[in-house]
Protein backbone atom coordinates (compact mmCIF):
# COMPACT_ATOMS: atom_id res chain seq x y z
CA UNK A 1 69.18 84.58 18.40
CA UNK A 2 66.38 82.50 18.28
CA UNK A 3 63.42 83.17 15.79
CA UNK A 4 60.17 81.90 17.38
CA UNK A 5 57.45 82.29 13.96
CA UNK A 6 53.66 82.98 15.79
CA UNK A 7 50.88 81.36 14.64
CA UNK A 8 47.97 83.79 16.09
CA UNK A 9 47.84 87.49 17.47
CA UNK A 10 49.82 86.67 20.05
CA UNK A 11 51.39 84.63 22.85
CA UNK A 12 51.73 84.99 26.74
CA UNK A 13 55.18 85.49 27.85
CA UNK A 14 55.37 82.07 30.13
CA UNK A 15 54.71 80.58 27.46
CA UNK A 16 57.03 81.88 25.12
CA UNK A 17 59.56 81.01 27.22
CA UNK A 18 58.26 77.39 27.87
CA UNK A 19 57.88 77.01 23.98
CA UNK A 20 61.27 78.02 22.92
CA UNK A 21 63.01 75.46 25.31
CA UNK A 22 64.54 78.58 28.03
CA UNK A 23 62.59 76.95 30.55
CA UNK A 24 61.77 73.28 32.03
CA UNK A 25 57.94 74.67 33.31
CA UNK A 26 55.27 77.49 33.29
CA UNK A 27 56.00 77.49 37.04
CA UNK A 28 60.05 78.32 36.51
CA UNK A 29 59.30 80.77 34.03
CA UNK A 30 56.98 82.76 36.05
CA UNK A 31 59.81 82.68 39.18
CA UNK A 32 61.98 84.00 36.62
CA UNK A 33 59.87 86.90 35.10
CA UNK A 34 58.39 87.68 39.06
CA UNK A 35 62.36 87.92 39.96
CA UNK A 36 62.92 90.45 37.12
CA UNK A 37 65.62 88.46 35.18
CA UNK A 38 62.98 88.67 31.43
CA UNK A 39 63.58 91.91 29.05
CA UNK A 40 60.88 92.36 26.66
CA UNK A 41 61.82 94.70 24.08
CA UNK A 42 64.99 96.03 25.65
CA UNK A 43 63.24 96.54 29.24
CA UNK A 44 63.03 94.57 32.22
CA UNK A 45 59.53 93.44 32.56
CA UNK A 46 57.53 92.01 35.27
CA UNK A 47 54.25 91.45 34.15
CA UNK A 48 53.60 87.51 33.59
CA UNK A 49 50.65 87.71 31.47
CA UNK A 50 52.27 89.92 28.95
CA UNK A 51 50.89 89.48 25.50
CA UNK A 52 54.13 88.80 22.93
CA UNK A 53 53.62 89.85 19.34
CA UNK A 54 55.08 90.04 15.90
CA UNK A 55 58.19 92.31 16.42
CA UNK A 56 58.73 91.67 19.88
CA UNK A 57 62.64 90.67 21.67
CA UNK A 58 62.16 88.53 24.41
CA UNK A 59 65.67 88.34 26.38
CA UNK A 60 66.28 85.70 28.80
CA UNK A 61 69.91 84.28 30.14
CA UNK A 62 71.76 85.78 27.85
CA UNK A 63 69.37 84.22 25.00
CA UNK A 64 67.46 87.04 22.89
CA UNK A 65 63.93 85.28 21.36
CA UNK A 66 62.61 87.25 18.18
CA UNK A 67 59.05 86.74 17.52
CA UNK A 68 58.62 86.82 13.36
């Protein structure tokens, strides 16, 4: 599990996924998210402007990303 701290009410999914290393690009990340292969919080998710908070599970490729 990876433990991704936020500094700020929250951040956009892309970039959570950019951030955290699961991705090369902004532009990979939102091919990934469009093609339904992101769980936020246990549930596939397909919105790419999704606001991450404190709390959230971000799953990705078999990676889970915990935002403290």
């Amino acid at each position: 599990m990876i433990q991704f701290k936020l500094e700020g009410e929250f951040i956009p999914l892309i970039a959570l996924l950019k951030v955290t290393g699961l991705v090369a690009s902004g532009g990979e990340a939102q091919v990934f998210v469009e093609d339904g292969l992101v769980k936020y919080n246990g549930q596939v998710d397909f919105r790419k402007r999704l606001k991450v908070k404190v709390g959230d599970k971000v799953e990705f490729m078999g990676k889970v990303v915990e935002v403290i």
